[in-house]
N, C-alpha and C. Protein backbone atom coordinates (compact mmCIF):
# COMPACT_ATOMS: atom_id res chain seq x y z
N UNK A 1 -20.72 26.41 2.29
CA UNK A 1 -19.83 25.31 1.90
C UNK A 1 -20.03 24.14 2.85
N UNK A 2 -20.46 23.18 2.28
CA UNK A 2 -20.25 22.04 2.84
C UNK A 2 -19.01 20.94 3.94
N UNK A 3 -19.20 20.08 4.55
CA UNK A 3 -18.27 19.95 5.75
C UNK A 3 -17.24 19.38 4.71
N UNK A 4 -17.48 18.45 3.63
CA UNK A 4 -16.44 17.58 3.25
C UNK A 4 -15.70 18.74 2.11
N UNK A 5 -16.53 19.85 1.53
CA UNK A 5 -15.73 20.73 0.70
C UNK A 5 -14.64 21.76 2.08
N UNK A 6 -14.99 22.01 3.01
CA UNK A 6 -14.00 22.74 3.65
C UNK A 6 -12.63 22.00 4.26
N UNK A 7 -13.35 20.68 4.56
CA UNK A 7 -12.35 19.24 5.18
C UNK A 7 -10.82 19.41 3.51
N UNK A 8 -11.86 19.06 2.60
CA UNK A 8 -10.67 19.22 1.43
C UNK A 8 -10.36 20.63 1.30
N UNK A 9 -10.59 21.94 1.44
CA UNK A 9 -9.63 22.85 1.45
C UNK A 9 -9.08 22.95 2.34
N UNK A 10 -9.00 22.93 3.48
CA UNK A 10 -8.26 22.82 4.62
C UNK A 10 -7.18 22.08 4.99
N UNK A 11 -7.34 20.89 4.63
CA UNK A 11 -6.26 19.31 4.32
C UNK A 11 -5.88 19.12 2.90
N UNK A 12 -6.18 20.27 1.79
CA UNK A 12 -5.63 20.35 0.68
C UNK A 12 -5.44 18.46 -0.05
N UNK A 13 -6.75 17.71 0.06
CA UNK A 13 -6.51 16.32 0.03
C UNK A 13 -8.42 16.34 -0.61
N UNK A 14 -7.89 15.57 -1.73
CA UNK A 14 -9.70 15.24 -2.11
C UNK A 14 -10.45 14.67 -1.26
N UNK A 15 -11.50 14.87 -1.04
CA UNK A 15 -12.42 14.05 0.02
C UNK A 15 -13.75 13.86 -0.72
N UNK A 16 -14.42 13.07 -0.67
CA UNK A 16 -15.43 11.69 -1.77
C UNK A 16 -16.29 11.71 -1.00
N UNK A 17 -17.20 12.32 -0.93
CA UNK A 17 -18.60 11.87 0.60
C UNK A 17 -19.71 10.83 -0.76
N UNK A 18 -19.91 9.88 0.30
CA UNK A 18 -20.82 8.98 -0.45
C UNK A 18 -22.52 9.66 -0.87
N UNK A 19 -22.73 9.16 -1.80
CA UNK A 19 -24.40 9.76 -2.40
C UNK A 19 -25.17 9.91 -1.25
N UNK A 20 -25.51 9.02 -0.49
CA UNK A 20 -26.44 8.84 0.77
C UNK A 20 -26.14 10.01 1.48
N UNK A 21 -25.09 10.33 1.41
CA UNK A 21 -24.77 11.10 2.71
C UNK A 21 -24.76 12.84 2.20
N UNK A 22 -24.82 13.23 0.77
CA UNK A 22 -24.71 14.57 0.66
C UNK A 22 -25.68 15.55 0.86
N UNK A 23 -27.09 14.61 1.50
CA UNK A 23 -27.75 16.24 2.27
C UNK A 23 -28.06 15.64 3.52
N UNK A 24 -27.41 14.78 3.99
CA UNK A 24 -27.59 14.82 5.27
C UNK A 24 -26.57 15.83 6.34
N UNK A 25 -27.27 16.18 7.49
CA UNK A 25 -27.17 17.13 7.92
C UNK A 25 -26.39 16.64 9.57
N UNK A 26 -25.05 16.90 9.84
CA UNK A 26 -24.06 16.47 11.17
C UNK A 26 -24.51 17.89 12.45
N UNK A 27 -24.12 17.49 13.32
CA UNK A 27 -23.84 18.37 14.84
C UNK A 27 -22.39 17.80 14.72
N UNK A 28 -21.18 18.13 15.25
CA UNK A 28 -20.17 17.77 15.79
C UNK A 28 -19.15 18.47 16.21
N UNK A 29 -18.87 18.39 17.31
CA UNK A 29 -17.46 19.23 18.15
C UNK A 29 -16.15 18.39 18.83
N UNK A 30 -15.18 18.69 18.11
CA UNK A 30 -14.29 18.09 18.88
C UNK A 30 -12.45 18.87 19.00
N UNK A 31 -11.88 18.52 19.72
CA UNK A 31 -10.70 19.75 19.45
C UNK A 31 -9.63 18.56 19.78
N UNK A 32 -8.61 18.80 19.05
CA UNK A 32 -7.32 18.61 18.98
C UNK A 32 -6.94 16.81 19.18
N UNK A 33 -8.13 16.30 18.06
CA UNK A 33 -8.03 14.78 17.26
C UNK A 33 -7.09 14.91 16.47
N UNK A 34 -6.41 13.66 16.21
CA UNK A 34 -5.69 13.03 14.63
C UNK A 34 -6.63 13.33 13.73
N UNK A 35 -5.60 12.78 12.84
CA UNK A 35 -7.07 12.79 11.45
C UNK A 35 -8.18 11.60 11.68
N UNK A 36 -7.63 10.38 11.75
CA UNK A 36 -8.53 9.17 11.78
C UNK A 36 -9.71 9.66 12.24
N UNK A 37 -9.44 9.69 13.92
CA UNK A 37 -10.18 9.83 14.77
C UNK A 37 -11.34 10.84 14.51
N UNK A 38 -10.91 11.75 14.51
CA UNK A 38 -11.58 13.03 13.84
C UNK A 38 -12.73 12.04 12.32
N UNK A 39 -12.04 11.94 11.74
CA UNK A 39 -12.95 11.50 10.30
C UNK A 39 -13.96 10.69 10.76
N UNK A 40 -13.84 9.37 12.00
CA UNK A 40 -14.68 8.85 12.34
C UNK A 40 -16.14 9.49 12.79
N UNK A 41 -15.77 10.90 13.37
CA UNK A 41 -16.92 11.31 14.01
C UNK A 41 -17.88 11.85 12.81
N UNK A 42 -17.51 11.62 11.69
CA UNK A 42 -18.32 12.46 10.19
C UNK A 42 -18.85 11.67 9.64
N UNK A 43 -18.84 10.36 9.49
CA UNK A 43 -19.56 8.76 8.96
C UNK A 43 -19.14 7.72 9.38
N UNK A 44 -20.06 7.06 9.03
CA UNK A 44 -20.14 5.67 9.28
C UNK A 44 -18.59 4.84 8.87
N UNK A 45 -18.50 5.45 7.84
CA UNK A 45 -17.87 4.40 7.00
C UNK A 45 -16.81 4.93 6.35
N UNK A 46 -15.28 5.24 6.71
CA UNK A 46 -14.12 6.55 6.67
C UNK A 46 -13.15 5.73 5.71
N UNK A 47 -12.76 5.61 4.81
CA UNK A 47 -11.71 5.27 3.95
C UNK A 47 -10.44 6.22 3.78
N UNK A 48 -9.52 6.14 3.79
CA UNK A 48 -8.33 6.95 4.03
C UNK A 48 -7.16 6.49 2.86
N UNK A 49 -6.75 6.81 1.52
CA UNK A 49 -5.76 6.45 1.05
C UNK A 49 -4.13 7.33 0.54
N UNK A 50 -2.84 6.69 1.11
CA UNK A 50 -1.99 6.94 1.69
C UNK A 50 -0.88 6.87 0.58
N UNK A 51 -0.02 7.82 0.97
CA UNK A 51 1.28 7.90 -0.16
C UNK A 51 2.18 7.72 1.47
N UNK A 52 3.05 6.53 1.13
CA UNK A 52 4.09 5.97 2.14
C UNK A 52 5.30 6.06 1.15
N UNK A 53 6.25 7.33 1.92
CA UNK A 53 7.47 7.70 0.98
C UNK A 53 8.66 7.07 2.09
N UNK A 54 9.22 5.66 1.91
CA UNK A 54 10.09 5.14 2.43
C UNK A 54 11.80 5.98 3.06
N UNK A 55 11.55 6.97 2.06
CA UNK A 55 12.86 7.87 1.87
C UNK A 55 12.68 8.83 3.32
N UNK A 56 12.06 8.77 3.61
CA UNK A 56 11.45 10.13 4.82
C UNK A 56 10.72 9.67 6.20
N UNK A 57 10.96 10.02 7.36
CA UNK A 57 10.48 9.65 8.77
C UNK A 57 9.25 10.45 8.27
N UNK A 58 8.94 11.22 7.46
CA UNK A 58 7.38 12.18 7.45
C UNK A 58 6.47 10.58 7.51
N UNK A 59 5.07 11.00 8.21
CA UNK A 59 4.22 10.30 8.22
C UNK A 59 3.40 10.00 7.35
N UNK A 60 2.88 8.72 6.96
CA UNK A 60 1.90 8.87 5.77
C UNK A 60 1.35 9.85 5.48
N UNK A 61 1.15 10.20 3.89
CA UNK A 61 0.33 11.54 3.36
C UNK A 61 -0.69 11.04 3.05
N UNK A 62 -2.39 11.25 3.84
CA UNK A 62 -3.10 11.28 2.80
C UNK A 62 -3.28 11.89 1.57
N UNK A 63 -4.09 11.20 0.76
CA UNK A 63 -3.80 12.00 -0.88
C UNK A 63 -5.31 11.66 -1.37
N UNK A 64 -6.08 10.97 -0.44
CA UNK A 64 -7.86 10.79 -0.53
C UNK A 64 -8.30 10.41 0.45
N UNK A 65 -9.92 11.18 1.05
CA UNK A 65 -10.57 10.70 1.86
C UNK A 65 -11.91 10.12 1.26
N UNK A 66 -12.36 9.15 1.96
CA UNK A 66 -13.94 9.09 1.42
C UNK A 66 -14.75 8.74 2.34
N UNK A 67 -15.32 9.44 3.13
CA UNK A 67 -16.90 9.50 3.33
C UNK A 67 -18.01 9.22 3.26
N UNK A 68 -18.04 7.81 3.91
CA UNK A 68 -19.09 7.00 3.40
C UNK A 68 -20.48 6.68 4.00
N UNK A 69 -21.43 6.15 3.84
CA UNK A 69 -22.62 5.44 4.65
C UNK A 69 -22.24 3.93 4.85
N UNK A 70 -22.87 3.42 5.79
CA UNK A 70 -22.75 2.23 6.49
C UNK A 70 -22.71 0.84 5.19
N UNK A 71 -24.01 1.18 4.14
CA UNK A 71 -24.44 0.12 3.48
C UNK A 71 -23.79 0.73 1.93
N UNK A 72 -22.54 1.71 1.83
CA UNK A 72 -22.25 1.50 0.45
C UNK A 72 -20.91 0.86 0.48
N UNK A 73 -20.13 0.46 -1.17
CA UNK A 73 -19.54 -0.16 -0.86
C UNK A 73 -18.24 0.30 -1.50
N UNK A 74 -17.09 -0.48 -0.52
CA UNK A 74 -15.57 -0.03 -0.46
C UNK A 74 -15.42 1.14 -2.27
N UNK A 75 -14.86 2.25 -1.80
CA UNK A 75 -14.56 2.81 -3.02
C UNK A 75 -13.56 2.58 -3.89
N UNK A 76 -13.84 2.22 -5.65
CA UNK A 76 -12.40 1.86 -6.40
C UNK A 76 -10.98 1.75 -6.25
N UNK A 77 -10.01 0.58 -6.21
CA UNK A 77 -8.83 0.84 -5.54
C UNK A 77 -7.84 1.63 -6.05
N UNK A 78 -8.43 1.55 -7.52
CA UNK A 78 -7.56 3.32 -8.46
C UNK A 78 -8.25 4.28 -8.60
N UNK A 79 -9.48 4.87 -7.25
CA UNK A 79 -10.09 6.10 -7.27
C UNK A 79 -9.34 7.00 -7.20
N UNK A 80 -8.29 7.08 -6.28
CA UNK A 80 -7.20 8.21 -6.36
C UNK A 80 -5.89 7.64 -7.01
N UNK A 81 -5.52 6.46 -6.10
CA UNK A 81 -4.17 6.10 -6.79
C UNK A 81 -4.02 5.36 -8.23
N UNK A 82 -3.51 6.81 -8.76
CA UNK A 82 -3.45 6.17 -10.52
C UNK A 82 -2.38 5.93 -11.03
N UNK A 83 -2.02 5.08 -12.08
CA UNK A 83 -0.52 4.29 -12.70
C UNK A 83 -1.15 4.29 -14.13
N UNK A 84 -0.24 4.48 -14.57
CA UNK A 84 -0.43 4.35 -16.23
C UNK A 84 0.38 3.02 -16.70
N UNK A 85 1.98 3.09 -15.40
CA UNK A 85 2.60 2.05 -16.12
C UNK A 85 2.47 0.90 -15.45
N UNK A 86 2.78 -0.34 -15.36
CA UNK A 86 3.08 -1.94 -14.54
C UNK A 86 4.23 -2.65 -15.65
N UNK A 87 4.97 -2.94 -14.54
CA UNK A 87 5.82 -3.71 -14.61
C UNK A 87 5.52 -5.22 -14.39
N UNK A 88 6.60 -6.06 -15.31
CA UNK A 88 5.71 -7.42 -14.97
C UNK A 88 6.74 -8.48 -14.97
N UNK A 89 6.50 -9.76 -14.20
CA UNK A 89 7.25 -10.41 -13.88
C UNK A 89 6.78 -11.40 -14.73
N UNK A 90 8.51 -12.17 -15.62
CA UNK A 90 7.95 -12.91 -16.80
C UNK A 90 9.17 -14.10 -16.16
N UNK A 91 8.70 -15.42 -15.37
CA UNK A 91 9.32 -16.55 -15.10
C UNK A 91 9.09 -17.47 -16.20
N UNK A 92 9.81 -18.31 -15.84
CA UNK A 92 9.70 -20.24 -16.86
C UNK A 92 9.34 -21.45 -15.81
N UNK A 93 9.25 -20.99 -14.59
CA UNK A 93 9.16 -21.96 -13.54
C UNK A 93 7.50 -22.10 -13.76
N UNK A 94 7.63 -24.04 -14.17
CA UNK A 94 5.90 -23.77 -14.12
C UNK A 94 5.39 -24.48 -12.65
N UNK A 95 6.35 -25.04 -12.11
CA UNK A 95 6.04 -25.06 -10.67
C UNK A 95 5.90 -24.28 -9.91
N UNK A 96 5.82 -23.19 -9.84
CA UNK A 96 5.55 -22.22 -8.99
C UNK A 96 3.63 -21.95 -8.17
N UNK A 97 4.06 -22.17 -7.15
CA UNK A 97 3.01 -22.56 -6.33
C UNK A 97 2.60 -23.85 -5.86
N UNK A 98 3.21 -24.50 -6.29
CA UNK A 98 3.01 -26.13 -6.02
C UNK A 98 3.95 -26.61 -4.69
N UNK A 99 3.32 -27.13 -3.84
CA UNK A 99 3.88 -27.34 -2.38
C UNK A 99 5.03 -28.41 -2.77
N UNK A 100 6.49 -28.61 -2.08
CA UNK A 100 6.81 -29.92 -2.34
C UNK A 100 6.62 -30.61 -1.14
N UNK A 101 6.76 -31.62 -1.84
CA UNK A 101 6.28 -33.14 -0.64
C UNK A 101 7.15 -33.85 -0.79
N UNK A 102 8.30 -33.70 -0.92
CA UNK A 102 9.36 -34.39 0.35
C UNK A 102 10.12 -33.60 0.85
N UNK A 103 11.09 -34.10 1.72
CA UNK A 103 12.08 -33.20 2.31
C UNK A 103 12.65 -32.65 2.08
N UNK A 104 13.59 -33.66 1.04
CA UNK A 104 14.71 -32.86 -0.21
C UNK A 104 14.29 -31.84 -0.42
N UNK A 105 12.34 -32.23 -1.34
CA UNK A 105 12.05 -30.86 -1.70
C UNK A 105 11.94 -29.34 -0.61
N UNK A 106 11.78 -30.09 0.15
CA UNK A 106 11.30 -28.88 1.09
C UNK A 106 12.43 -28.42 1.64
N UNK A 107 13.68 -28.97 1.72
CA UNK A 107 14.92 -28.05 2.01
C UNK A 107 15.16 -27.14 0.92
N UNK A 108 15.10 -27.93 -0.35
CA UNK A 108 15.59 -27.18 -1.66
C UNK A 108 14.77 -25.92 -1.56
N UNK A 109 14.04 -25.73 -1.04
CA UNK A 109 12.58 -24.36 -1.32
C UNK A 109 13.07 -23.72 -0.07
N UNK A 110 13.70 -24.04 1.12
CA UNK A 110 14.62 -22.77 2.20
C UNK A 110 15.57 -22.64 1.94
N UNK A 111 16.37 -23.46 0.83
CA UNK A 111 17.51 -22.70 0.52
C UNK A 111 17.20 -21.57 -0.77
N UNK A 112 16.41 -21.81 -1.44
CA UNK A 112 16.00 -20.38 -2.58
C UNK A 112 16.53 -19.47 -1.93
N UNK A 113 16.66 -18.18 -3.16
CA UNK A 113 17.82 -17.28 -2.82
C UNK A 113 16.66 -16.10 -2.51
N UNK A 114 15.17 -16.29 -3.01
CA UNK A 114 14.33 -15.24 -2.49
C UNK A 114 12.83 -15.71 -2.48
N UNK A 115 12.24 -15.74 -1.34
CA UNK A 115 11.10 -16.45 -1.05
C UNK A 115 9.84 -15.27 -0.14
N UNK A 116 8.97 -15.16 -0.97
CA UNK A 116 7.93 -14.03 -0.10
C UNK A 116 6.95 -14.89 0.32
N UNK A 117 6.49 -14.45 1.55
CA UNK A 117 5.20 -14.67 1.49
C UNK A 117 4.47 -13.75 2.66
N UNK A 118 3.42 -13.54 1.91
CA UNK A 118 2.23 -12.65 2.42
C UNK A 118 0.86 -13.54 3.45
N UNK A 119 1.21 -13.71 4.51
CA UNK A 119 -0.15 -14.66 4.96
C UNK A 119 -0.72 -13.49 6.26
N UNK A 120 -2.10 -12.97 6.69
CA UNK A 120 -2.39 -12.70 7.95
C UNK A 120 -2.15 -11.42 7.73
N UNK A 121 -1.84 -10.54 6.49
CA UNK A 121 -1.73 -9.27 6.64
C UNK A 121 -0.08 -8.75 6.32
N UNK A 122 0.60 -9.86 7.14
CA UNK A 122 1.91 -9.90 7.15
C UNK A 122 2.98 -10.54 5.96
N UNK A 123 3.90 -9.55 5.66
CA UNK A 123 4.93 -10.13 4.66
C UNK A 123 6.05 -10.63 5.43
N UNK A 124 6.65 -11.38 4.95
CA UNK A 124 7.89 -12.65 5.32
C UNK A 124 8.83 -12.43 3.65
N UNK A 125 10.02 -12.06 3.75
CA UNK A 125 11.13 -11.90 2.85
C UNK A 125 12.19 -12.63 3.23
N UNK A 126 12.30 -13.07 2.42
CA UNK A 126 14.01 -13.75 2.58
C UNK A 126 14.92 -14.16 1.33
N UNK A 127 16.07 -13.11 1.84
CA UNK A 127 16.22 -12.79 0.05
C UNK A 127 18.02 -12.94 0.05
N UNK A 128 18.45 -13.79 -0.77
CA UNK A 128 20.18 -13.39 -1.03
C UNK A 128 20.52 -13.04 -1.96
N UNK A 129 21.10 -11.41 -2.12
CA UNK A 129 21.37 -10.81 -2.86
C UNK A 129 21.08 -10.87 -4.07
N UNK A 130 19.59 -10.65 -3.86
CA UNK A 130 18.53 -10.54 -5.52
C UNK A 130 18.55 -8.82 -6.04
N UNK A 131 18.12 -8.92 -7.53
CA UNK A 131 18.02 -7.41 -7.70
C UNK A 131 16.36 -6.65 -7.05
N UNK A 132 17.22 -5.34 -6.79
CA UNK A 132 15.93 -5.05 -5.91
C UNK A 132 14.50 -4.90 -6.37
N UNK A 133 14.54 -5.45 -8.19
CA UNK A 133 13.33 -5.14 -8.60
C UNK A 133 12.66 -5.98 -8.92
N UNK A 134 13.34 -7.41 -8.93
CA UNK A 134 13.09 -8.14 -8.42
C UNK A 134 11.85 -8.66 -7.46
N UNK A 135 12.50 -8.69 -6.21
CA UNK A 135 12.17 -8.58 -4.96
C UNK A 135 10.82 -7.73 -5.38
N UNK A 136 11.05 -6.70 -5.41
CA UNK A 136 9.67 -6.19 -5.29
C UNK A 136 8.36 -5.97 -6.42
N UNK A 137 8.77 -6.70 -7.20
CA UNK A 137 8.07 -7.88 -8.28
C UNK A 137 7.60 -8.62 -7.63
N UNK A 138 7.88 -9.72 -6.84
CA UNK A 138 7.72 -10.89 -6.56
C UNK A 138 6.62 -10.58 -5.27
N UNK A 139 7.01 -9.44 -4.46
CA UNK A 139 6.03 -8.97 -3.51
C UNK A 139 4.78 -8.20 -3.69
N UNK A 140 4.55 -7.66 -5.07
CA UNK A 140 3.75 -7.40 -5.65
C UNK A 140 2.58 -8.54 -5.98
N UNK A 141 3.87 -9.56 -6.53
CA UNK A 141 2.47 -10.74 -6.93
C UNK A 141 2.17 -11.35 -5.94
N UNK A 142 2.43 -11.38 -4.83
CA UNK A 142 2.14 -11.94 -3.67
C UNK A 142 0.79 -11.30 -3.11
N UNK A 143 0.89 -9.86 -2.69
CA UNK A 143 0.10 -8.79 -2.86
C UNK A 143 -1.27 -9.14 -3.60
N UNK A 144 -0.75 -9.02 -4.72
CA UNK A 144 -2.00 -8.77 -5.77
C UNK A 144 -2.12 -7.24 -6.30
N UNK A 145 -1.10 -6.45 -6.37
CA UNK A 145 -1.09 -5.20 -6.51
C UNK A 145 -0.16 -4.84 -7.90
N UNK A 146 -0.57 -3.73 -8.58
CA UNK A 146 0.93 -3.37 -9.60
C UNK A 146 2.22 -2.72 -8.87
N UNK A 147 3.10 -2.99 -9.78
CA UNK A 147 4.14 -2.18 -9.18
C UNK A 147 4.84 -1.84 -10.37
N UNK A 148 5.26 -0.68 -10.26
CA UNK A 148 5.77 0.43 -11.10
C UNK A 148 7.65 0.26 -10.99
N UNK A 149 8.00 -0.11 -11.72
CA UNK A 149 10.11 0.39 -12.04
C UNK A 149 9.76 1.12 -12.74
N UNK A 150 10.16 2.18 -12.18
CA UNK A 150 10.70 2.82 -13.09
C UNK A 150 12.21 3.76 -12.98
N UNK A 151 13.08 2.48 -12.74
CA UNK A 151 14.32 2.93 -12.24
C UNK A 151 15.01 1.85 -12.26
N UNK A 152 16.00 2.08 -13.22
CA UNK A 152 16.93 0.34 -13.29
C UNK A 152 18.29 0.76 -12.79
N UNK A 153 17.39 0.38 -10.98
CA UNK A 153 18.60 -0.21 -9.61
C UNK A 153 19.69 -1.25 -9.80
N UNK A 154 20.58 -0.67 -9.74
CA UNK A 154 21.79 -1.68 -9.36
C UNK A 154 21.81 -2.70 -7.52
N UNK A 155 21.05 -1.93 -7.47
CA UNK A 155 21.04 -2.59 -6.08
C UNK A 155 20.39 -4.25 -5.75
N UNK A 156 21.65 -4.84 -4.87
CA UNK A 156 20.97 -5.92 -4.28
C UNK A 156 20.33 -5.81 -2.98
N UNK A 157 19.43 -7.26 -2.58
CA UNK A 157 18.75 -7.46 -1.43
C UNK A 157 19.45 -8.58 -0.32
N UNK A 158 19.89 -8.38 0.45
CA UNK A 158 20.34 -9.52 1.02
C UNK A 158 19.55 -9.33 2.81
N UNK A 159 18.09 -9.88 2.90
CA UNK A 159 17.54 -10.01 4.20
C UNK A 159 16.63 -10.68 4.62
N UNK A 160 16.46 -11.11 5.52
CA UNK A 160 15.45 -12.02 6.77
C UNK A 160 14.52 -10.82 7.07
N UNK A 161 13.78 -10.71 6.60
CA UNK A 161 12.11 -9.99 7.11
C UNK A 161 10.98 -11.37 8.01
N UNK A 162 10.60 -11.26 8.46
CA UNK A 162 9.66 -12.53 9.47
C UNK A 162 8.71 -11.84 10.16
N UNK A 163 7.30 -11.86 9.24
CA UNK A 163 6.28 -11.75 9.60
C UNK A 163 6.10 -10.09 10.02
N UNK A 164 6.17 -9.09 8.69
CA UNK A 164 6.29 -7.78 9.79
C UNK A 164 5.11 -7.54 8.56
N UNK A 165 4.31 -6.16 8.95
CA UNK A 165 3.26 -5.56 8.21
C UNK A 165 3.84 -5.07 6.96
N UNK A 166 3.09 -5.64 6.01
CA UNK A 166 3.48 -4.78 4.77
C UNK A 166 4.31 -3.61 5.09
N UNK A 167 3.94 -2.33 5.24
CA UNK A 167 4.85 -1.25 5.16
C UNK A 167 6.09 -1.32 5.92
N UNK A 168 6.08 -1.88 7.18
CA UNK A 168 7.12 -2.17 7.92
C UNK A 168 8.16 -2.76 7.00
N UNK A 169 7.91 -3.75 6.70
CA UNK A 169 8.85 -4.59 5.94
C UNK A 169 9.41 -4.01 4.90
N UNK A 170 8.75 -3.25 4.14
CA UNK A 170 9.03 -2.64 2.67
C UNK A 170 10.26 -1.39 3.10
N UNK A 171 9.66 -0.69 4.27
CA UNK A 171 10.44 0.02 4.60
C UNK A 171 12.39 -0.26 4.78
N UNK A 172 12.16 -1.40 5.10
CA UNK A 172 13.54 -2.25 5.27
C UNK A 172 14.47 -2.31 4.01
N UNK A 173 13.92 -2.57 2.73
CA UNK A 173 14.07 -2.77 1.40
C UNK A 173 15.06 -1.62 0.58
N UNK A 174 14.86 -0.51 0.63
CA UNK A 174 15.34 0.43 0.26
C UNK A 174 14.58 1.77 0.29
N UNK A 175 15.26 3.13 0.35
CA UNK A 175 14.38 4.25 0.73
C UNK A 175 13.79 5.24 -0.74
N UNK A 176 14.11 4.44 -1.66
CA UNK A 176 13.40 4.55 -3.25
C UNK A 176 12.29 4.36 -3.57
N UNK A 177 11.21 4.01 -2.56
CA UNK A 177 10.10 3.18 -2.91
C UNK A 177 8.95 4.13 -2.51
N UNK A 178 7.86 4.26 -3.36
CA UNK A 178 7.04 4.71 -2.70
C UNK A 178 5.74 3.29 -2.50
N UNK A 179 5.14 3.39 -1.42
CA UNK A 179 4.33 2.56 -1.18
C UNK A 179 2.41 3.25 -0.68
N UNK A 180 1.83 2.93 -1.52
CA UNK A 180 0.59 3.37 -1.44
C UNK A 180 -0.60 2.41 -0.55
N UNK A 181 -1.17 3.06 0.26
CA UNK A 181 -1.89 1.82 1.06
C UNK A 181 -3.42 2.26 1.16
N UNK A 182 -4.68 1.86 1.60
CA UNK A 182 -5.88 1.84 1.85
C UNK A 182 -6.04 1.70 3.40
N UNK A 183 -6.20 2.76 4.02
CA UNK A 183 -7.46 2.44 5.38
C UNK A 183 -8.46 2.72 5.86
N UNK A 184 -8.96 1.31 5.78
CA UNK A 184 -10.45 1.23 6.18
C UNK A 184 -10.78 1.40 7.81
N UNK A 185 -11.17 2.64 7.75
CA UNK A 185 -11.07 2.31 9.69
C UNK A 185 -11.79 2.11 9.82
N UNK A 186 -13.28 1.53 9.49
CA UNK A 186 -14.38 0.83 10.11
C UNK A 186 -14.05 -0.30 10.49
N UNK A 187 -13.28 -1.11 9.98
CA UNK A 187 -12.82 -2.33 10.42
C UNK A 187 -11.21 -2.12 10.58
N UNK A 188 -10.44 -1.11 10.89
CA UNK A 188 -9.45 -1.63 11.53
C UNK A 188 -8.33 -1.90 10.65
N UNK A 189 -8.51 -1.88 9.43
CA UNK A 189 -7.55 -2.80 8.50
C UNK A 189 -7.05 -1.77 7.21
N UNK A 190 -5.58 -2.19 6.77
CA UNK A 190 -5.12 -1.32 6.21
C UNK A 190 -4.31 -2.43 4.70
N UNK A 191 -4.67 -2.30 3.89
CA UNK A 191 -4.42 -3.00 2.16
C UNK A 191 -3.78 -2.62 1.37
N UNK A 192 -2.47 -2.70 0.76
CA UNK A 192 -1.61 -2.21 -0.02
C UNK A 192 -2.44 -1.88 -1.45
N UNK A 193 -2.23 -1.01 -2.23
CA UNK A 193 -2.77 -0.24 -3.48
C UNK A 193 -1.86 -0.45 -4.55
N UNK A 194 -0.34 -0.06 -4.51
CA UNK A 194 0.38 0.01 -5.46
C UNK A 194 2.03 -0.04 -5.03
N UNK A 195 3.13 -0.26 -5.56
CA UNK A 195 4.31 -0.15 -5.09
C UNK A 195 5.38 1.01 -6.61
N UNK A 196 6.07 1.51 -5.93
CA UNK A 196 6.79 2.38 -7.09
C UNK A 196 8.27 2.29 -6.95
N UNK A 197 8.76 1.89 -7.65
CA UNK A 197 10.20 1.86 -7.29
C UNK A 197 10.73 3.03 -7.83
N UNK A 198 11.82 4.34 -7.69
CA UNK A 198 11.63 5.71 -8.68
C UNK A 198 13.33 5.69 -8.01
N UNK A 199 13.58 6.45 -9.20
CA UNK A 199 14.62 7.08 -9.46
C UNK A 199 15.30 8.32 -8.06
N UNK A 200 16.19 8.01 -7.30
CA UNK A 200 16.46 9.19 -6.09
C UNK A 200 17.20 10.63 -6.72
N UNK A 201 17.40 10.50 -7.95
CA UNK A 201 18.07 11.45 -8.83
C UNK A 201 16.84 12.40 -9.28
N UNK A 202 15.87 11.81 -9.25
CA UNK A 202 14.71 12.69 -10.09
C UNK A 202 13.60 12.74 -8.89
N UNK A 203 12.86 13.87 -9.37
CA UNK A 203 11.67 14.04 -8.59
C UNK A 203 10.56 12.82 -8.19
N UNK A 204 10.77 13.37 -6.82
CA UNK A 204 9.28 11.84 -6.75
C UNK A 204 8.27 11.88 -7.52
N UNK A 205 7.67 10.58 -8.22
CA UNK A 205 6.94 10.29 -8.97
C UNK A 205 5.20 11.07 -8.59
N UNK A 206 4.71 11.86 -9.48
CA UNK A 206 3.16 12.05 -9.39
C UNK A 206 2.34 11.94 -9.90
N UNK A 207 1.03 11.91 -10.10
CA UNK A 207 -0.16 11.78 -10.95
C UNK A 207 -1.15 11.00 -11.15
N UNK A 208 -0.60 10.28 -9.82
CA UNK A 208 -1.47 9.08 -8.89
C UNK A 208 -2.73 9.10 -8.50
């Protein structure tokens, strides 16, 4: 049996080794690494994707690894994490995105009752008592990601988030959410996948 077929029975988590790499042949010893760390010493090129259950101090679950060579490229962003449904945000504002240029305007746009923005990695929220699905609609399209209701929250949002990492921030939001992320540890950097808003009455959502 191969390293990446025992890696997935062992971590009970699919693991994807890239074409290049399935008869090439490793040496490696190491004892009592994380996962990251550990995965680094097996390729070039380690992709890691994550089920972030807001409801729980448990640590991200991986739920896919992939195993890559240096020169192939990033694997599909719904290779593991799959959605059948998206939710969608249907406004009338056709200004939306358009800077204002005067003051007036530009006070009128800090007093809005919910304003995201995503710049540097980092999300910025600021929200008065919007619905929470809302909110995480609006951070979705910011994103560039789907996001799944499937749970019609009564709940409002009323908060100042300033500049915190995606998950950080989301975490703040409510503990209903599941949040799915991408890390690339060759470079360091970690990319939101999908957002789920679910029901705390019913089983967490699967089939991702």
């Amino acid at each position: 049996m191969d390293v990446s077929q025992e890696l997935s029975k062992r971590l009970k988590v699919p693991v994807f080794l890239g074409s290049s790499l399935e008869k090439e042949l490793i040496s490696v010893e190491f004892n009592e690494l994380t996962l990251e760390p550990a995965l680094q010493l097996l390729a070039p090129a380690v992709y890691i994707d994550y089920e972030v259950n807001m409801a729980t101090a448990v640590p991200p679950q991986a739920i896919g690894i992939f195993l890559y060579a240096d020169n192939q490229s990033e694997p599909p962003l719904n290779a593991v994490v799959l959605g059948n449904t998206q939710s969608l945000l249907i406004e009338g504002n056709t200004e939306e995105g358009v800077e204002p240029q005067s003051e007036e305007d530009k006070k009128k746009k800090e007093e809005e009752p919910l304003r995201i923005l995503f710049e540097k990695n980092h999300l910025s929220v600021k929200a008065k008592q919007q619905p929470l699905s809302l909110v995480l609609l609006k951070i979705g399209e910011q994103l560039g990601i789907p996001v799944d209701i499937r749970y019609s929250s009564t709940n409002t949002v009323s908060t100042e988030i300033n500049k915190l990492p995606v998950e950080d921030a989301i975490r703040q939001l409510s503990p209903n959410i599941l949040l799915f992320v991408r890390a690339d540890l060759q470079h360091a950097e970690r990319r939101a996948l999908r957002l789920v808003l679910y029901d705390p009455a019913k089983t967490i959502p699967g089939g991702f």
